[in-house]
PDB file of N, CA and C in Angstrom:
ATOM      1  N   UNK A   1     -12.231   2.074  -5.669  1.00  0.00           N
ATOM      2  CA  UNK A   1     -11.042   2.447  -6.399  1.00  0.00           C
ATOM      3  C   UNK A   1     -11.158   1.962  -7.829  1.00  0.00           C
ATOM      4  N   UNK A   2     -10.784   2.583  -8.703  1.00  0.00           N
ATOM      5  CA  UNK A   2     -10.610   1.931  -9.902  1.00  0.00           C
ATOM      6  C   UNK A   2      -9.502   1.761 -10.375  1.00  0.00           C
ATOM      7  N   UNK A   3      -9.850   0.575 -11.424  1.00  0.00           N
ATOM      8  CA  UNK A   3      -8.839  -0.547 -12.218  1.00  0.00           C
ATOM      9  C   UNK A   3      -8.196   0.623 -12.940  1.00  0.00           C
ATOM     10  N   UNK A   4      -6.967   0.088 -12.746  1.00  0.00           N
ATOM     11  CA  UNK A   4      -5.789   0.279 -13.301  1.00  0.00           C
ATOM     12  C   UNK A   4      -4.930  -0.576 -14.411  1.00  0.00           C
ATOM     13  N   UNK A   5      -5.013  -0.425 -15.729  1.00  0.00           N
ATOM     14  CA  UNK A   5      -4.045  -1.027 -16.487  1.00  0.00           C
ATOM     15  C   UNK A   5      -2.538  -1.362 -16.298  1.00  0.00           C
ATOM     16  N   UNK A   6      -2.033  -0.547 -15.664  1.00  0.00           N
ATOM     17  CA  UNK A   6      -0.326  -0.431 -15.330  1.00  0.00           C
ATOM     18  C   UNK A   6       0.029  -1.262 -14.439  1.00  0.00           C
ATOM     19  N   UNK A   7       1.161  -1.122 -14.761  1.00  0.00           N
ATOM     20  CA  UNK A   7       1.705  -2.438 -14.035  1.00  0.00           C
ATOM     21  C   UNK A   7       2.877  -1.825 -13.232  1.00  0.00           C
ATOM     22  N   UNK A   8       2.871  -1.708 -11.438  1.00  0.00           N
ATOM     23  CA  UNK A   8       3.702  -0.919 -11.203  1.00  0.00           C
ATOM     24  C   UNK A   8       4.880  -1.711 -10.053  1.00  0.00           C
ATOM     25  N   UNK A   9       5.864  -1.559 -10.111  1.00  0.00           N
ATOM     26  CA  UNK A   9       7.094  -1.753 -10.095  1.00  0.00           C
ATOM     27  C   UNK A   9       7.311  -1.857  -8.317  1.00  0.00           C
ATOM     28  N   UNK A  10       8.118  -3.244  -7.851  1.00  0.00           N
ATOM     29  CA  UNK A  10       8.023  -2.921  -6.383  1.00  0.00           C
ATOM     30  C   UNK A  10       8.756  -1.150  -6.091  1.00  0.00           C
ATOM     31  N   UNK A  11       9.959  -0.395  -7.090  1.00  0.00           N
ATOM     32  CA  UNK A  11      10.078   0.588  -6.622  1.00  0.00           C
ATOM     33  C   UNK A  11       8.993   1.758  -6.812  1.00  0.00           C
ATOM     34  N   UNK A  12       8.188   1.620  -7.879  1.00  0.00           N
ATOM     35  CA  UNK A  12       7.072   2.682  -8.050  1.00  0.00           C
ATOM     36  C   UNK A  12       6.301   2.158  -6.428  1.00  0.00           C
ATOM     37  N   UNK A  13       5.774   1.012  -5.770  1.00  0.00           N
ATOM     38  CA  UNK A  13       5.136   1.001  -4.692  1.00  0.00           C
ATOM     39  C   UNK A  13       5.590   1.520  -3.707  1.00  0.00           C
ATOM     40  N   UNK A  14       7.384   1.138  -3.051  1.00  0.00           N
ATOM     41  CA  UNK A  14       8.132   2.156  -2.132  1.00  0.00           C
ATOM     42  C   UNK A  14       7.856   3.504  -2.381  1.00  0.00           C
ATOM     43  N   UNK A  15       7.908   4.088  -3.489  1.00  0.00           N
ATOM     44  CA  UNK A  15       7.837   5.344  -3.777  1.00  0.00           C
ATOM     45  C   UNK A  15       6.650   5.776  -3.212  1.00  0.00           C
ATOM     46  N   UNK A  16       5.341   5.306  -3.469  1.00  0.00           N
ATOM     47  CA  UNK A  16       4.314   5.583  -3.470  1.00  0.00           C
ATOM     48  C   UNK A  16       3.851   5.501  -1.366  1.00  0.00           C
ATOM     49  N   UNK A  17       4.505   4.295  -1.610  1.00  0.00           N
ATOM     50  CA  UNK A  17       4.368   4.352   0.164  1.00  0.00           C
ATOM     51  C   UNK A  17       5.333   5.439   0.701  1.00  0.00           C
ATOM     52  N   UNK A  18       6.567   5.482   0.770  1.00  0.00           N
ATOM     53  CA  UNK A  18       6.879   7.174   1.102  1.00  0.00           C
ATOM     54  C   UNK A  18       6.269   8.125   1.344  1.00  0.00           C
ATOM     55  N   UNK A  19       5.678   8.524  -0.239  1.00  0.00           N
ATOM     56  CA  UNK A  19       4.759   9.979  -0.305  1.00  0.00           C
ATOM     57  C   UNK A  19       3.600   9.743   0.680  1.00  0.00           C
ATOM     58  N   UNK A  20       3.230   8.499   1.000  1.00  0.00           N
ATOM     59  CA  UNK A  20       2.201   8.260   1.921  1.00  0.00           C
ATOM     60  C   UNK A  20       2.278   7.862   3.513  1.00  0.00           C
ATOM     61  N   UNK A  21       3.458   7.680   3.639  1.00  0.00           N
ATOM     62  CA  UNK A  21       3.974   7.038   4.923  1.00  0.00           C
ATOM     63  C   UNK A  21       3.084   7.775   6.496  1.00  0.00           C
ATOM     64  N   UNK A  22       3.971   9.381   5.910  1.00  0.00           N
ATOM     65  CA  UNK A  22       3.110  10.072   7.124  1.00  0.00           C
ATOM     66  C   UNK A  22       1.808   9.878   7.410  1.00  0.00           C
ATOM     67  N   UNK A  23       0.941   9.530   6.589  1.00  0.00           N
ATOM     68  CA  UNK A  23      -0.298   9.474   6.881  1.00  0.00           C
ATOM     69  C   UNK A  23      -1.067   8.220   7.526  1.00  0.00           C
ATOM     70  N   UNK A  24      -0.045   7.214   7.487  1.00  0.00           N
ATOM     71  CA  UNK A  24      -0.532   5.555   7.644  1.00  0.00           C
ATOM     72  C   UNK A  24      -0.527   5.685   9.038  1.00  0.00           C
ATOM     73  N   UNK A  25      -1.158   4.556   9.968  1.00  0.00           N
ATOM     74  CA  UNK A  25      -0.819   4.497  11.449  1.00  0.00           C
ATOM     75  C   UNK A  25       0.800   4.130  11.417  1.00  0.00           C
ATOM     76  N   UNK A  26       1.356   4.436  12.777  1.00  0.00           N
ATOM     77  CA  UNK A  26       2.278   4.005  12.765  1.00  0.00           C
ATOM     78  C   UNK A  26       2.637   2.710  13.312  1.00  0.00           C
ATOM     79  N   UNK A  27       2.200   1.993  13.570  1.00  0.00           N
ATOM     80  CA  UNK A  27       1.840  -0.083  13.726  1.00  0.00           C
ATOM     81  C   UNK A  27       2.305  -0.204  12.345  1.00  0.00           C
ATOM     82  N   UNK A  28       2.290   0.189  11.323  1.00  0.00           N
ATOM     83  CA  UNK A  28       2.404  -0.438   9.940  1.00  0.00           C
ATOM     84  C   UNK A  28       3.173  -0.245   9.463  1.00  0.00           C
ATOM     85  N   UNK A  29       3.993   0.582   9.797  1.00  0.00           N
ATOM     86  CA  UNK A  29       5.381   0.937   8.822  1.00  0.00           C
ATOM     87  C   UNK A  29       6.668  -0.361   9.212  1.00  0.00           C
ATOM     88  N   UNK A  30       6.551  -0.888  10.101  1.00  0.00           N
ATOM     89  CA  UNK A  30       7.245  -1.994  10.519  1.00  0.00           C
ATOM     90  C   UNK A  30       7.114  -2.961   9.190  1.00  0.00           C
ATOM     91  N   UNK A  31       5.499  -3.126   9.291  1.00  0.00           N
ATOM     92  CA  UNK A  31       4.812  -4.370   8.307  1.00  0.00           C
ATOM     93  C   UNK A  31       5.537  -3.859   6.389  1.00  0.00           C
ATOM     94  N   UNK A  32       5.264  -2.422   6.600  1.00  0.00           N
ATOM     95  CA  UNK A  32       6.133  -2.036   5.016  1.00  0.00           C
ATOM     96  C   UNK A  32       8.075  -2.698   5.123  1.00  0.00           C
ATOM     97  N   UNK A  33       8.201  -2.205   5.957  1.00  0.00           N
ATOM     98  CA  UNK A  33      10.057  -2.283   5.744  1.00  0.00           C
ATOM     99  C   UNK A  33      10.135  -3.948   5.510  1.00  0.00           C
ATOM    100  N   UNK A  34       9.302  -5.022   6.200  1.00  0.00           N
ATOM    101  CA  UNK A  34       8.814  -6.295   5.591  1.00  0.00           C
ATOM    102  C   UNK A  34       8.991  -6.474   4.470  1.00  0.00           C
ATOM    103  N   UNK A  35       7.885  -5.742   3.668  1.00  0.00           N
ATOM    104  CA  UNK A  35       7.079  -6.242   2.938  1.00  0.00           C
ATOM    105  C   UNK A  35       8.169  -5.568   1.984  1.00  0.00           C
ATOM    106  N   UNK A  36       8.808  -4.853   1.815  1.00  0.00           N
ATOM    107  CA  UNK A  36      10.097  -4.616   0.795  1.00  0.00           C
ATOM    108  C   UNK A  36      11.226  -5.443   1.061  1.00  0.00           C
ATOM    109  N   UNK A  37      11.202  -6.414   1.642  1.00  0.00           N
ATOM    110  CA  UNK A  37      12.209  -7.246   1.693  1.00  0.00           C
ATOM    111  C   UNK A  37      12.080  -8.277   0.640  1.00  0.00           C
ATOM    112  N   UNK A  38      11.066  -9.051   0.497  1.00  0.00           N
ATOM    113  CA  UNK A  38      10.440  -9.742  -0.706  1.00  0.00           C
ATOM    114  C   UNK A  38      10.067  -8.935  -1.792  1.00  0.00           C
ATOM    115  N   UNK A  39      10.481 -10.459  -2.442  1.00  0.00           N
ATOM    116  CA  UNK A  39       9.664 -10.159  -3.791  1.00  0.00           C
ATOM    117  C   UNK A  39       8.463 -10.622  -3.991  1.00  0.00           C
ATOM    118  N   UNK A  40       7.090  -9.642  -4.437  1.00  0.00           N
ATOM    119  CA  UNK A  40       6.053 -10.185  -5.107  1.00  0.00           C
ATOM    120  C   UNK A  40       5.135 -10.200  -5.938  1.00  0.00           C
ATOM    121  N   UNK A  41       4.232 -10.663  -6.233  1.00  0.00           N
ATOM    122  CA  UNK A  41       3.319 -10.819  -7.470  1.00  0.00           C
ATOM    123  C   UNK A  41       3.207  -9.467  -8.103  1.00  0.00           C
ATOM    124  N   UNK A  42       2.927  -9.451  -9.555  1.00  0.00           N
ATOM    125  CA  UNK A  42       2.833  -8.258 -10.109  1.00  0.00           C
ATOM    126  C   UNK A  42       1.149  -7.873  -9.561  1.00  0.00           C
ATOM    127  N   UNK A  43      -0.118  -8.981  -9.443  1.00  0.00           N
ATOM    128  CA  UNK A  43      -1.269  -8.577  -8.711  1.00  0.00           C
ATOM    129  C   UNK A  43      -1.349  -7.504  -7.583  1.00  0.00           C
ATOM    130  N   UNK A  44      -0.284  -8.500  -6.664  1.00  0.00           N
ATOM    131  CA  UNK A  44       0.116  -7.731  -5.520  1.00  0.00           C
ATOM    132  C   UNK A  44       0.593  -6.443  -4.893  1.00  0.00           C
ATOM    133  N   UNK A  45       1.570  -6.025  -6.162  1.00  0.00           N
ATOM    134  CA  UNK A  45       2.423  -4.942  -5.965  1.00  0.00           C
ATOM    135  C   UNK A  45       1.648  -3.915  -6.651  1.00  0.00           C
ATOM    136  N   UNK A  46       0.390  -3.867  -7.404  1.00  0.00           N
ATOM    137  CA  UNK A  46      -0.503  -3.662  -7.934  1.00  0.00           C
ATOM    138  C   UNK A  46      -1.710  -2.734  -7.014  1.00  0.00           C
ATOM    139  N   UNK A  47      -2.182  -4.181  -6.335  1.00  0.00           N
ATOM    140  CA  UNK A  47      -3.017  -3.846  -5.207  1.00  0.00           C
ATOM    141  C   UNK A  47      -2.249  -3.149  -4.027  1.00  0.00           C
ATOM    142  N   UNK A  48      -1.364  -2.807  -3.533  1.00  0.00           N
ATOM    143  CA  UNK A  48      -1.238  -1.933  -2.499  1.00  0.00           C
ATOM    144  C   UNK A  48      -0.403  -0.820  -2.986  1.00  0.00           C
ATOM    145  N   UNK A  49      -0.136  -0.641  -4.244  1.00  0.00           N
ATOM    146  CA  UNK A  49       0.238   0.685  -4.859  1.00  0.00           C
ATOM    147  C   UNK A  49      -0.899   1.697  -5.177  1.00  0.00           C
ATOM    148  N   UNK A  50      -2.481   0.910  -5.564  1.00  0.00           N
ATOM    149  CA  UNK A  50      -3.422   1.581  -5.391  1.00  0.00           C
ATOM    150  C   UNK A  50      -4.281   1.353  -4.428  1.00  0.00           C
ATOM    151  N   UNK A  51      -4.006   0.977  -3.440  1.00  0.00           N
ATOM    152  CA  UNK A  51      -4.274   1.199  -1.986  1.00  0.00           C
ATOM    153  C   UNK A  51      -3.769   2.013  -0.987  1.00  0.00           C
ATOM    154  N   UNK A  52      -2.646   2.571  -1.850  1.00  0.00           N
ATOM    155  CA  UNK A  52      -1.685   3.601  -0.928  1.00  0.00           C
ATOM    156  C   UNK A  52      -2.536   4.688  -1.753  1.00  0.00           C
ATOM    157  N   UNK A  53      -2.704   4.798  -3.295  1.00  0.00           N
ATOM    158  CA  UNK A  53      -2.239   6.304  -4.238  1.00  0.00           C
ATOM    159  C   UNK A  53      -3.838   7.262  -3.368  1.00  0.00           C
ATOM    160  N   UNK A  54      -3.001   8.204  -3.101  1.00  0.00           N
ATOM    161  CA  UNK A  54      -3.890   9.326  -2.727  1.00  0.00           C
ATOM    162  C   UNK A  54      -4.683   8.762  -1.069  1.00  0.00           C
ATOM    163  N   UNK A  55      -4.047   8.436  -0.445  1.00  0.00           N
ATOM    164  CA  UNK A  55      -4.487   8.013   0.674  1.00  0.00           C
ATOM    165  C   UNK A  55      -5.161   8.875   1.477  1.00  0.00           C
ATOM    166  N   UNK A  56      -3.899   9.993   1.709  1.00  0.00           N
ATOM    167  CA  UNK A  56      -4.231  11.131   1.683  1.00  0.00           C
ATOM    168  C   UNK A  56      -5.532  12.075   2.049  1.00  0.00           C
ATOM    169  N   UNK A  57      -5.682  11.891   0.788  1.00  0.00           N
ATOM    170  CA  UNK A  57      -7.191  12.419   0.295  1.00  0.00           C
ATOM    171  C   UNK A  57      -8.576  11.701   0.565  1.00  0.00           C
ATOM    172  N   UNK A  58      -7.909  10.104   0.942  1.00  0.00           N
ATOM    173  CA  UNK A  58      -9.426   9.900   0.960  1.00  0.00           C
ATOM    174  C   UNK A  58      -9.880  10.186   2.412  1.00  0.00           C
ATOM    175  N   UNK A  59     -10.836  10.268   2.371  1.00  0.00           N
ATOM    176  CA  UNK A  59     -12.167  10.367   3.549  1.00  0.00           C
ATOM    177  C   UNK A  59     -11.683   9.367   4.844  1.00  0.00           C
ATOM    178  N   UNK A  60     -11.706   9.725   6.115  1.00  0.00           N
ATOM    179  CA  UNK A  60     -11.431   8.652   7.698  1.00  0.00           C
ATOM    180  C   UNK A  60     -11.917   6.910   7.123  1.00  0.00           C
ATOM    181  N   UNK A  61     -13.148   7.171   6.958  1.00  0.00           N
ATOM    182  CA  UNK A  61     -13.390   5.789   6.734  1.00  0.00           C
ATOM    183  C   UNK A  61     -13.324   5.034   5.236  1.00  0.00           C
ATOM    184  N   UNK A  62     -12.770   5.589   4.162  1.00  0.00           N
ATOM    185  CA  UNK A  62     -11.788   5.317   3.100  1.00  0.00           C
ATOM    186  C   UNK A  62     -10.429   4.770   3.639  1.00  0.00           C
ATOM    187  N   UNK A  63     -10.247   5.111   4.376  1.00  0.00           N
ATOM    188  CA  UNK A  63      -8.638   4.992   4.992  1.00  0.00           C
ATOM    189  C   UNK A  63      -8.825   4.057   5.951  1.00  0.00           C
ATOM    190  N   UNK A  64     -10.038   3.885   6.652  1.00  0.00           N
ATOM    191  CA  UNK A  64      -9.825   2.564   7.477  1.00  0.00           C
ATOM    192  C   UNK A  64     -10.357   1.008   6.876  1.00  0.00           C
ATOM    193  N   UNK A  65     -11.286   1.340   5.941  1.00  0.00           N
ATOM    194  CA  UNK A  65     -10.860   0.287   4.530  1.00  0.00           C
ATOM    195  C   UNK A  65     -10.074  -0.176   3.850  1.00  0.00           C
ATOM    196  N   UNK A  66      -9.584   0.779   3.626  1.00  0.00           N
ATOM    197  CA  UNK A  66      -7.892   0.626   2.987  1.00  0.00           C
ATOM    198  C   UNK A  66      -6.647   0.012   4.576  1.00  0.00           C
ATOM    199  N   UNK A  67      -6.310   0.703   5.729  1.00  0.00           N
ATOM    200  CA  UNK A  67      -6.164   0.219   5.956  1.00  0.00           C
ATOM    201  C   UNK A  67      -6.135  -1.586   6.486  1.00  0.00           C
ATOM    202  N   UNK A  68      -7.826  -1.957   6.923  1.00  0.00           N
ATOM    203  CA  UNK A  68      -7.818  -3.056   7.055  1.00  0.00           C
ATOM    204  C   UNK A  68      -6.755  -4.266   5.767  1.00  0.00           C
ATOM    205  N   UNK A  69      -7.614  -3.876   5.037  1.00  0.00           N
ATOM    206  CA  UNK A  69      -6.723  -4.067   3.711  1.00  0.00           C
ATOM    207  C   UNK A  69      -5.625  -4.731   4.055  1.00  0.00           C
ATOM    208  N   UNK A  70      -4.943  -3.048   3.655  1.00  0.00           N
ATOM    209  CA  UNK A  70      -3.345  -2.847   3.921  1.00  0.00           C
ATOM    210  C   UNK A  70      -2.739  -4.223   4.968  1.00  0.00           C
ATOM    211  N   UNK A  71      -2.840  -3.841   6.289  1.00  0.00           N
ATOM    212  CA  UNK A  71      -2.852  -4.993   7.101  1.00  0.00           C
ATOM    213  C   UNK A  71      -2.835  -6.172   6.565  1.00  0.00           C
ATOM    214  N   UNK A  72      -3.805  -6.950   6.227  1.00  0.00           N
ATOM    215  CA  UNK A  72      -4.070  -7.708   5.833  1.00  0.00           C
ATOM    216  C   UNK A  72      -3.145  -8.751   4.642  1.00  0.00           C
ATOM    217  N   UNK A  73      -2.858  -7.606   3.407  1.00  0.00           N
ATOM    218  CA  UNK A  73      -2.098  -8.190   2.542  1.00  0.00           C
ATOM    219  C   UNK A  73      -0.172  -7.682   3.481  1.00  0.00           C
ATOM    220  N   UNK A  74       0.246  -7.210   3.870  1.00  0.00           N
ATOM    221  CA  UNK A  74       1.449  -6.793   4.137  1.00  0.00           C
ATOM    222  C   UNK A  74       1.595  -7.370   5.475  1.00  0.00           C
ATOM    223  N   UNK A  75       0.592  -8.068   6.403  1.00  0.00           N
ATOM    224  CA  UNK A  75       1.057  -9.119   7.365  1.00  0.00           C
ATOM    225  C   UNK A  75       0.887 -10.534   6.901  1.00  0.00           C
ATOM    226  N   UNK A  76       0.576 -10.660   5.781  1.00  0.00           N
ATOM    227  CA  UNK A  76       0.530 -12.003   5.469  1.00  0.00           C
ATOM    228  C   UNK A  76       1.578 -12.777   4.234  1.00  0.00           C
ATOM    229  N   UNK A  77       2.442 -11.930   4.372  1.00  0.00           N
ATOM    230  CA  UNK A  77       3.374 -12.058   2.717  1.00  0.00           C
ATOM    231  C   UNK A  77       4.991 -12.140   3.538  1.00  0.00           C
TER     232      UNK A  77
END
């Protein structure tokens, strides 16, 4: 994935998880409604806004990278 200058907003990340929701397993959407309860790091909200963008699109095992990921930062916060 590449670096991103912007700095995006816990609502630009909801947003972004939305447009992406359908596509995530569904084990994880629990871990999102979480993870919008807090507040956190601008790093953070960073990294799984472009871990969501275009999820979509990427390739099975793009997406199970990203998921591990995903997991990872949104069960531990």
């Amino acid at each position: 994935m590449s670096e991103c200058k912007l700095d995006h907003s816990q609502e630009d990340v909801k947003s972004k998880y939305e447009s992406q929701a359908a596509f995530l397993p569904e084990d994880m959407k629990p871990l999102f409604n979480q993870f919008f309860e807090k507040e956190h790091t601008q790093d953070l909200l960073n990294e799984v806004f472009h871990l969501l963008k275009k999820y979509d699109l990427a390739t099975a095992e793009e997406q199970n990278e990203r998921n591990n990921r995903l997991y990872l930062v949104v069960k531990n916060v």
